[in-house]
PDB file of N, CA and C in Angstrom:
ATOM      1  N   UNK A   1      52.737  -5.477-108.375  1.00  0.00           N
ATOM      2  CA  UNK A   1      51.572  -4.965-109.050  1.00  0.00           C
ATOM      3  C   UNK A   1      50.572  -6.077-109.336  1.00  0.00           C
ATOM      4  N   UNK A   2      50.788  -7.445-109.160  1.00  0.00           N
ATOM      5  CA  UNK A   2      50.194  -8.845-109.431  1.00  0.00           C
ATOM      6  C   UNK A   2      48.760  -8.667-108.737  1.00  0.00           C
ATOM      7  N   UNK A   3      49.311  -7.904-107.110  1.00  0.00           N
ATOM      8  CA  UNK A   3      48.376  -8.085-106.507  1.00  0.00           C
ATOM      9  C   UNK A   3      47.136  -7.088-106.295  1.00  0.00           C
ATOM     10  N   UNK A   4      47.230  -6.723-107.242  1.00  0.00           N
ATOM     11  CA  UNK A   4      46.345  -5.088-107.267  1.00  0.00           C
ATOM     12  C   UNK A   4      45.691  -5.104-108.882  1.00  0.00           C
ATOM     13  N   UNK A   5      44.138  -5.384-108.405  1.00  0.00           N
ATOM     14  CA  UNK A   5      43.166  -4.859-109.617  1.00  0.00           C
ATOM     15  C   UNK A   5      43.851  -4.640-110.915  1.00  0.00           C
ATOM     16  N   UNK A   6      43.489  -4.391-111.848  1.00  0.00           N
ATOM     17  CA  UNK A   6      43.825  -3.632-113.101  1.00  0.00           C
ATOM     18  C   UNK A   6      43.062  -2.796-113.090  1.00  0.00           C
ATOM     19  N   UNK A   7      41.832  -2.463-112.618  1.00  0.00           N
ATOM     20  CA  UNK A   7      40.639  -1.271-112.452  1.00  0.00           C
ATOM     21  C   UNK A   7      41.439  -0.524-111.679  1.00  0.00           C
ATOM     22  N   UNK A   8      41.313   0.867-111.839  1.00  0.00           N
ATOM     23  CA  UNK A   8      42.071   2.195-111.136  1.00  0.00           C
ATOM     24  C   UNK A   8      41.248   2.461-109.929  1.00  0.00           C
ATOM     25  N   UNK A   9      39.733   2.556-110.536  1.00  0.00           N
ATOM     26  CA  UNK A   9      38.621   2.564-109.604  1.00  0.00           C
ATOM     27  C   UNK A   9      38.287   1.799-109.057  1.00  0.00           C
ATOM     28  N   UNK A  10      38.884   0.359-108.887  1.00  0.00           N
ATOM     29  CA  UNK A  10      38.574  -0.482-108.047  1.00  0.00           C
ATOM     30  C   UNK A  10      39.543  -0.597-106.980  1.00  0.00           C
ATOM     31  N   UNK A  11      40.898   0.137-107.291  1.00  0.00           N
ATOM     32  CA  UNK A  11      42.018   0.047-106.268  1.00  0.00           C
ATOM     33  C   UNK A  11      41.838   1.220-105.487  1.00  0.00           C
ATOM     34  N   UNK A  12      41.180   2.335-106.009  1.00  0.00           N
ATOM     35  CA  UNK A  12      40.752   3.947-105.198  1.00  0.00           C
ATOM     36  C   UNK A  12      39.856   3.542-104.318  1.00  0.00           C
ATOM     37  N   UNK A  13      38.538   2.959-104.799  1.00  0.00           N
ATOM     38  CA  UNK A  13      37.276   1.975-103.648  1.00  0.00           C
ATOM     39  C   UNK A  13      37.987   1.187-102.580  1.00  0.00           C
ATOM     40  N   UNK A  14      39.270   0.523-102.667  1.00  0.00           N
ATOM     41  CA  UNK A  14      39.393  -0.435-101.657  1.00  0.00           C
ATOM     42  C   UNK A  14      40.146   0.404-100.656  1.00  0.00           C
ATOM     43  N   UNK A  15      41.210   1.283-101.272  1.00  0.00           N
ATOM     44  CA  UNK A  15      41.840   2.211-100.382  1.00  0.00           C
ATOM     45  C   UNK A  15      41.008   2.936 -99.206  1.00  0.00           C
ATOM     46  N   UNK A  16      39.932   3.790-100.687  1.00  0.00           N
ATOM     47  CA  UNK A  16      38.939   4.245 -99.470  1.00  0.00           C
ATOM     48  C   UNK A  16      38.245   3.419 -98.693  1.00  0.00           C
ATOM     49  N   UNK A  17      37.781   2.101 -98.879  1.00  0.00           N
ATOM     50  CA  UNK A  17      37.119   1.113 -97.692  1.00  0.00           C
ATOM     51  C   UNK A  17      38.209   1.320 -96.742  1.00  0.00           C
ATOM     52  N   UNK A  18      39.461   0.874 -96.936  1.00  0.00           N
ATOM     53  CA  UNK A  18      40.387   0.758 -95.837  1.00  0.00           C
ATOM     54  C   UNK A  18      40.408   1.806 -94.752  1.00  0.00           C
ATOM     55  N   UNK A  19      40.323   2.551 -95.306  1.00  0.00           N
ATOM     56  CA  UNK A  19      40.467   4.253 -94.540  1.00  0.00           C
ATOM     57  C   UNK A  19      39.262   4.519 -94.247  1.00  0.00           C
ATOM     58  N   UNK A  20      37.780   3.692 -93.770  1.00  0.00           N
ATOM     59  CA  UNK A  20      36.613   4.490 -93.918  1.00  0.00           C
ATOM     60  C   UNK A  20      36.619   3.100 -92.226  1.00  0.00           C
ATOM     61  N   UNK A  21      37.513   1.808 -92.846  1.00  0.00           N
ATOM     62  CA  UNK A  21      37.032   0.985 -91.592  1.00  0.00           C
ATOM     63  C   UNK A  21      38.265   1.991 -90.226  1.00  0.00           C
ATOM     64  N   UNK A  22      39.441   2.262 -90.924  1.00  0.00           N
ATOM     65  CA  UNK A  22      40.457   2.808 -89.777  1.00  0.00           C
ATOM     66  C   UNK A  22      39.135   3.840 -88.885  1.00  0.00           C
ATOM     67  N   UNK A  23      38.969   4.915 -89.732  1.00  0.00           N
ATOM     68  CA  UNK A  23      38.337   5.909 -89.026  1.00  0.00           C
ATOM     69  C   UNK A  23      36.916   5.350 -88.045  1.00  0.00           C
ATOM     70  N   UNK A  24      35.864   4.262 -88.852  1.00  0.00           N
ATOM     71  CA  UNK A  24      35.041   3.827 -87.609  1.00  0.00           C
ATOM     72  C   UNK A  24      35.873   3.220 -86.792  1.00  0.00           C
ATOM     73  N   UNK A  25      37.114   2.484 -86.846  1.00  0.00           N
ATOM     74  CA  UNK A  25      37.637   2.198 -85.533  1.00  0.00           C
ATOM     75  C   UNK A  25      38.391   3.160 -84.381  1.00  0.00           C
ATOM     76  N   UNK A  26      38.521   4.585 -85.216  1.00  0.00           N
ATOM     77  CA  UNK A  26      39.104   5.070 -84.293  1.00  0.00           C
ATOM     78  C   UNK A  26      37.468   6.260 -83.365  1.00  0.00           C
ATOM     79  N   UNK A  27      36.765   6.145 -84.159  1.00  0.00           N
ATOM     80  CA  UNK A  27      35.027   6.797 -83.645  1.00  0.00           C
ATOM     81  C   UNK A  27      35.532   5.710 -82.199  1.00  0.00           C
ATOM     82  N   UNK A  28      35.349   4.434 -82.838  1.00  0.00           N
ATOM     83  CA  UNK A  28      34.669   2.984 -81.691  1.00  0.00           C
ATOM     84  C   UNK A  28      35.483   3.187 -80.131  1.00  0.00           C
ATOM     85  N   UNK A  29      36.729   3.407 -80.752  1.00  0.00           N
ATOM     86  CA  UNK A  29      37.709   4.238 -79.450  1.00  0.00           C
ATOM     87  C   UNK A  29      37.082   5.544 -78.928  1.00  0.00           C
ATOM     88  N   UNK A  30      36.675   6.444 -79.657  1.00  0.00           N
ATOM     89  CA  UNK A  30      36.390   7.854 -79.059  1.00  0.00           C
ATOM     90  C   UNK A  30      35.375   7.594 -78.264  1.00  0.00           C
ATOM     91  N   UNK A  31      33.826   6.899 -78.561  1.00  0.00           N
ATOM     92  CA  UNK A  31      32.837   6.855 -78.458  1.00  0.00           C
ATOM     93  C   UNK A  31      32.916   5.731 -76.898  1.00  0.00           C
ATOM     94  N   UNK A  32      33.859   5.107 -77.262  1.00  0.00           N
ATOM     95  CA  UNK A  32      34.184   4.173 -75.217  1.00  0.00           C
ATOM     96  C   UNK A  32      34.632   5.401 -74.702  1.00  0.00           C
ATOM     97  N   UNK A  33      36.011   5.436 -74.869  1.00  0.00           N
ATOM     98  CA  UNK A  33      36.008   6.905 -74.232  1.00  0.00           C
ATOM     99  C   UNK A  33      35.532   7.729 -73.288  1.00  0.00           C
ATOM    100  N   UNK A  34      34.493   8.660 -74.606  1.00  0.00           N
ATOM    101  CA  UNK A  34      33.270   9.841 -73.927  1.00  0.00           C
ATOM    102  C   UNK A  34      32.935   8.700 -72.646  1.00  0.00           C
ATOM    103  N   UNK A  35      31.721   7.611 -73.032  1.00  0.00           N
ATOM    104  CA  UNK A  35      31.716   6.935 -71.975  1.00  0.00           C
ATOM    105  C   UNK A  35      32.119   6.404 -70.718  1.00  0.00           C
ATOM    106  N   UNK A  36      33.230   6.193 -71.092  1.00  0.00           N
ATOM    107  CA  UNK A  36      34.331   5.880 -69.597  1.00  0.00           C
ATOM    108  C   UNK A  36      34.480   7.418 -68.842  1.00  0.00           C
ATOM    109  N   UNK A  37      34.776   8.457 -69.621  1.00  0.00           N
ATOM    110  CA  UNK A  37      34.206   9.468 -68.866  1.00  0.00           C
ATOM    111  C   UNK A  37      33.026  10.440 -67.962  1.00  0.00           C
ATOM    112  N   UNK A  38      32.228   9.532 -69.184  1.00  0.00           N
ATOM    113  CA  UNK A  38      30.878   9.933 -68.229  1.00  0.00           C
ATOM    114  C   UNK A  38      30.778   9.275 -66.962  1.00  0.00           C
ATOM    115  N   UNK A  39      31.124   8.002 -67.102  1.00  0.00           N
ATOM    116  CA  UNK A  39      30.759   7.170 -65.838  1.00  0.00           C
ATOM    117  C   UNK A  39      31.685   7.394 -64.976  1.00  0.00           C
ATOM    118  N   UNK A  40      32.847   8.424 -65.059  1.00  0.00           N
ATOM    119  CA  UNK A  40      33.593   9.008 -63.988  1.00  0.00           C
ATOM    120  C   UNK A  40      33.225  10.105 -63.795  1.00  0.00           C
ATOM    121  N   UNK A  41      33.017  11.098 -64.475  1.00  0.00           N
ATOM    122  CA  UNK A  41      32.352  12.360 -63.674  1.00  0.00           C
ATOM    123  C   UNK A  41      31.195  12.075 -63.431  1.00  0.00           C
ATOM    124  N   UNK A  42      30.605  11.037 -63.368  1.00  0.00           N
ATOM    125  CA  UNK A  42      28.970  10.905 -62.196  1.00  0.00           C
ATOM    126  C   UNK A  42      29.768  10.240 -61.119  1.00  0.00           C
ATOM    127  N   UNK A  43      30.895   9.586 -61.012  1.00  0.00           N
ATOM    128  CA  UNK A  43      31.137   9.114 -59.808  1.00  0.00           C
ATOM    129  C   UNK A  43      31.756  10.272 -59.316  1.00  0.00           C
ATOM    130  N   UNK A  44      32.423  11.414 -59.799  1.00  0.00           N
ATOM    131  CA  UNK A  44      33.249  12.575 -59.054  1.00  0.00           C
ATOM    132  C   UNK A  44      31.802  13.596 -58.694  1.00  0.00           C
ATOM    133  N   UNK A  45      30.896  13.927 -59.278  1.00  0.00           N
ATOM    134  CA  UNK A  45      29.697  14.054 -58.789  1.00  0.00           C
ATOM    135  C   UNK A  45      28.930  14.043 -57.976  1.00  0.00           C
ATOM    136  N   UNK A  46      29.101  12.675 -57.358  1.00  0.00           N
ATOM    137  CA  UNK A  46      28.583  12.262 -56.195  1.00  0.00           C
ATOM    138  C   UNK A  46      29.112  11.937 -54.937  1.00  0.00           C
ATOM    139  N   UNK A  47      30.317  11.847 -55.098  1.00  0.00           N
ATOM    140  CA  UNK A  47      31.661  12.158 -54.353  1.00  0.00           C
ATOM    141  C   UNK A  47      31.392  13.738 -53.636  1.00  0.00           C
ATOM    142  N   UNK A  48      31.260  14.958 -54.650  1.00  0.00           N
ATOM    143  CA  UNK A  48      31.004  16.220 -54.319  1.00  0.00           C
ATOM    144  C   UNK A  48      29.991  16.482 -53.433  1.00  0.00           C
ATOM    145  N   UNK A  49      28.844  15.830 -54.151  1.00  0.00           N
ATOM    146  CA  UNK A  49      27.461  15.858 -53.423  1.00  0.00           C
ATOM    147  C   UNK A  49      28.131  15.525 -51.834  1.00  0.00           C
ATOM    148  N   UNK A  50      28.280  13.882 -51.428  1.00  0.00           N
ATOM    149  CA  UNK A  50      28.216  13.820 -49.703  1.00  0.00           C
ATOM    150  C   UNK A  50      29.239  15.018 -49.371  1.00  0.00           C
ATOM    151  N   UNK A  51      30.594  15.557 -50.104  1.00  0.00           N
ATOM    152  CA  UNK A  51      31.565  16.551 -49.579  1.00  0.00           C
ATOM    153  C   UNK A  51      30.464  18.070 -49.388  1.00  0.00           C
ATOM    154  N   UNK A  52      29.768  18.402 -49.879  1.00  0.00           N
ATOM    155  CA  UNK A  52      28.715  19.403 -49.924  1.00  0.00           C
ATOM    156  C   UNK A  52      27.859  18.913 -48.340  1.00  0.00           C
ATOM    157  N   UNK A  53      27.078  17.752 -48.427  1.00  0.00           N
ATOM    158  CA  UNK A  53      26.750  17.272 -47.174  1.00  0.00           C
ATOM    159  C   UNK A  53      27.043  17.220 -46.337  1.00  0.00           C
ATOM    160  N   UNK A  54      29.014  16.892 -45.866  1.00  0.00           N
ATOM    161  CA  UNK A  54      29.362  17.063 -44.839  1.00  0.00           C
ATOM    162  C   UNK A  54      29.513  18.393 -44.556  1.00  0.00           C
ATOM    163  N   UNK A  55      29.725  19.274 -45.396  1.00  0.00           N
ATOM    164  CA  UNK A  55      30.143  20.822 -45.144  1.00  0.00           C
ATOM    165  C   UNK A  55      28.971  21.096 -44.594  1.00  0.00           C
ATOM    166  N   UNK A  56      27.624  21.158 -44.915  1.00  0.00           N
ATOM    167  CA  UNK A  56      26.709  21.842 -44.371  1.00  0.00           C
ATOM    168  C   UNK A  56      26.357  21.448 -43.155  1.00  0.00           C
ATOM    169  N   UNK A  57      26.503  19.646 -42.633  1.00  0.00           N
ATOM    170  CA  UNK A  57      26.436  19.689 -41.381  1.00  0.00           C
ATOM    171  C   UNK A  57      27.339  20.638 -40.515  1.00  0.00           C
ATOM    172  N   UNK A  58      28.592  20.478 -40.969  1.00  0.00           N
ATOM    173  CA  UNK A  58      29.433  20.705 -40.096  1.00  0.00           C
ATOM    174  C   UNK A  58      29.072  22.548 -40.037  1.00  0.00           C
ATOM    175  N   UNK A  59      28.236  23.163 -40.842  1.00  0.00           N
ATOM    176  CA  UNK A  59      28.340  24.463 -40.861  1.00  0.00           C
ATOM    177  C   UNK A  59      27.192  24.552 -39.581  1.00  0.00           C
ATOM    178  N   UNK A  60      26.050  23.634 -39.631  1.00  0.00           N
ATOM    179  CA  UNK A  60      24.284  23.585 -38.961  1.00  0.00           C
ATOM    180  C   UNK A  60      25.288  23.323 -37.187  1.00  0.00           C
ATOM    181  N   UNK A  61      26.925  22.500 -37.307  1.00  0.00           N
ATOM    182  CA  UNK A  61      27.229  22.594 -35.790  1.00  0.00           C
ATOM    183  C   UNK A  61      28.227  23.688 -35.387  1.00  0.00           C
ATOM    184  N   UNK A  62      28.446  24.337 -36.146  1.00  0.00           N
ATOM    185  CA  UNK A  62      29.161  24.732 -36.201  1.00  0.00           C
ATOM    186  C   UNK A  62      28.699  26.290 -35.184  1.00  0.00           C
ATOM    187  N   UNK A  63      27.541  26.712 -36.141  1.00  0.00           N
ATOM    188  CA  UNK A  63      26.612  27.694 -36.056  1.00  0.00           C
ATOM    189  C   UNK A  63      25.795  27.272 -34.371  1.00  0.00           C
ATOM    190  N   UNK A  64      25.445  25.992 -34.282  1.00  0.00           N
ATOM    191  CA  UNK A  64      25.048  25.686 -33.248  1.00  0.00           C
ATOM    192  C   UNK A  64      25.835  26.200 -31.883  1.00  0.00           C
ATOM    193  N   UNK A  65      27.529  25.444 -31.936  1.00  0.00           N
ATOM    194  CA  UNK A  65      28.251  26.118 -31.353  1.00  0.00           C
ATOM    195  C   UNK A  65      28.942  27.632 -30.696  1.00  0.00           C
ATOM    196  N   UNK A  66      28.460  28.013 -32.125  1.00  0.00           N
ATOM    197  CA  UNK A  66      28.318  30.049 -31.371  1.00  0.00           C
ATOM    198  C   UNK A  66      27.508  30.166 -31.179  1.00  0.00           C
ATOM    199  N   UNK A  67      26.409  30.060 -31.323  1.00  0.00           N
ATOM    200  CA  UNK A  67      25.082  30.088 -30.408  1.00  0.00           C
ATOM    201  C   UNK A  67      25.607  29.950 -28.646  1.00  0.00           C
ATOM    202  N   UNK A  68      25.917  28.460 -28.580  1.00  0.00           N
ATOM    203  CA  UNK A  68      26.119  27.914 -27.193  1.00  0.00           C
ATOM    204  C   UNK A  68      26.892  29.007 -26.682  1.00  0.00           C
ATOM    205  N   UNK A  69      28.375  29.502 -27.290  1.00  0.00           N
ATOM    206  CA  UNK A  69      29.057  30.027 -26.465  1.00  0.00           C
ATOM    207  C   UNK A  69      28.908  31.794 -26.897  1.00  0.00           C
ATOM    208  N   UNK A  70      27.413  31.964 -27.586  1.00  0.00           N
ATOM    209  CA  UNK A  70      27.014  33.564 -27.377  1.00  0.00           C
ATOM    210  C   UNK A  70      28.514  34.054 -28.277  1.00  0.00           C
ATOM    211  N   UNK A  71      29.338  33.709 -29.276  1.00  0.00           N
ATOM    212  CA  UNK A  71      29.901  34.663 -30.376  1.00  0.00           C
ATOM    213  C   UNK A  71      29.224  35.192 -30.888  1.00  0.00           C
ATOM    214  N   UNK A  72      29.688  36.636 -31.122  1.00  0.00           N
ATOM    215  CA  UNK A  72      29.067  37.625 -32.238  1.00  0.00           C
ATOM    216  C   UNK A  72      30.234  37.933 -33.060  1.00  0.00           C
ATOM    217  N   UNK A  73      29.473  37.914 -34.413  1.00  0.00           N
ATOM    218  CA  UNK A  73      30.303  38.063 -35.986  1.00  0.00           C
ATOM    219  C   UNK A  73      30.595  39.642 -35.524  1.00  0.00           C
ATOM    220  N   UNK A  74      31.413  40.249 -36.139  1.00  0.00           N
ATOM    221  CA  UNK A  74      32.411  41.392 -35.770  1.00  0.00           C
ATOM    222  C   UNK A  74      33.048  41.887 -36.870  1.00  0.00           C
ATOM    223  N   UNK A  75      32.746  42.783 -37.703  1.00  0.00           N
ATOM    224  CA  UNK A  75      33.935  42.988 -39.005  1.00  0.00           C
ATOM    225  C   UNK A  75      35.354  43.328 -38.489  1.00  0.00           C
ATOM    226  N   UNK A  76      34.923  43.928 -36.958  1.00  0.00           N
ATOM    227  CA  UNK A  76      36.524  44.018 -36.226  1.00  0.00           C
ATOM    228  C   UNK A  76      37.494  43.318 -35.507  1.00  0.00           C
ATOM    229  N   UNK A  77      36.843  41.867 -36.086  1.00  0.00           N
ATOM    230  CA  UNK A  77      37.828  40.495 -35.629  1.00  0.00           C
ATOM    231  C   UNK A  77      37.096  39.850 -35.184  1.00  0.00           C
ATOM    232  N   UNK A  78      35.451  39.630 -35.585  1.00  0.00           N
ATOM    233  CA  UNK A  78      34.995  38.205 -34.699  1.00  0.00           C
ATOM    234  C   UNK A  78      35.397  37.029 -35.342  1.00  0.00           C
ATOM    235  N   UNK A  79      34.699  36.210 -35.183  1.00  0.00           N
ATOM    236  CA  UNK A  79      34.785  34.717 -35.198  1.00  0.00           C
ATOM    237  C   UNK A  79      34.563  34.482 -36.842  1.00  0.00           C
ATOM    238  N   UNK A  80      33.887  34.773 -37.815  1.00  0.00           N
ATOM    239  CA  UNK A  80      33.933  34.870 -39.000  1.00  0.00           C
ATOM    240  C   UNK A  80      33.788  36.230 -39.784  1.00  0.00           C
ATOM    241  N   UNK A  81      34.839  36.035 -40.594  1.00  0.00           N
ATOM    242  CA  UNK A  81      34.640  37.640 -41.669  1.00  0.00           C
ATOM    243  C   UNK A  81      33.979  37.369 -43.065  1.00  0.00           C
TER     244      UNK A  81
END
């Protein structure tokens, strides 16, 4: 008990400082965090984007290709349903 105030209210103030620095340190964690996440879903983002890019080429040859070889779409089994 040597080491503790004789003020009641001065030992309640320090407690609560203690517990006011825990919680901004655990914000300081959350707040990297969010961040480290953001800067991964813009990289999964853009990842999507060229995967979107290659799909549509491959759709512009794709389409090119039935052209060349005259397929017709068919609900009764052509080439795409």
């Amino acid at each position: 008990m040597a080491d503790e105030p004789d003020n009641l209210v001065l030992v309640l103030l320090q407690r609560m400082n203690d517990r006011l620095v825990r919680m901004d340190e655990k914000i300081d964690r959350l707040v990297d965090d969010v961040r480290d996440l953001k800067v991964r879903m813009s990289h999964v983002e853009e990842g999507l984007g060229g995967v979107n890019r290659r799909l549509d080429r491959i759709e512009v040859r794709v389409d090119r290709i039935e052209a060349r070889l005259e397929l017709v779409d068919s609900p009764y089994g052509g080439v795409r349903e």
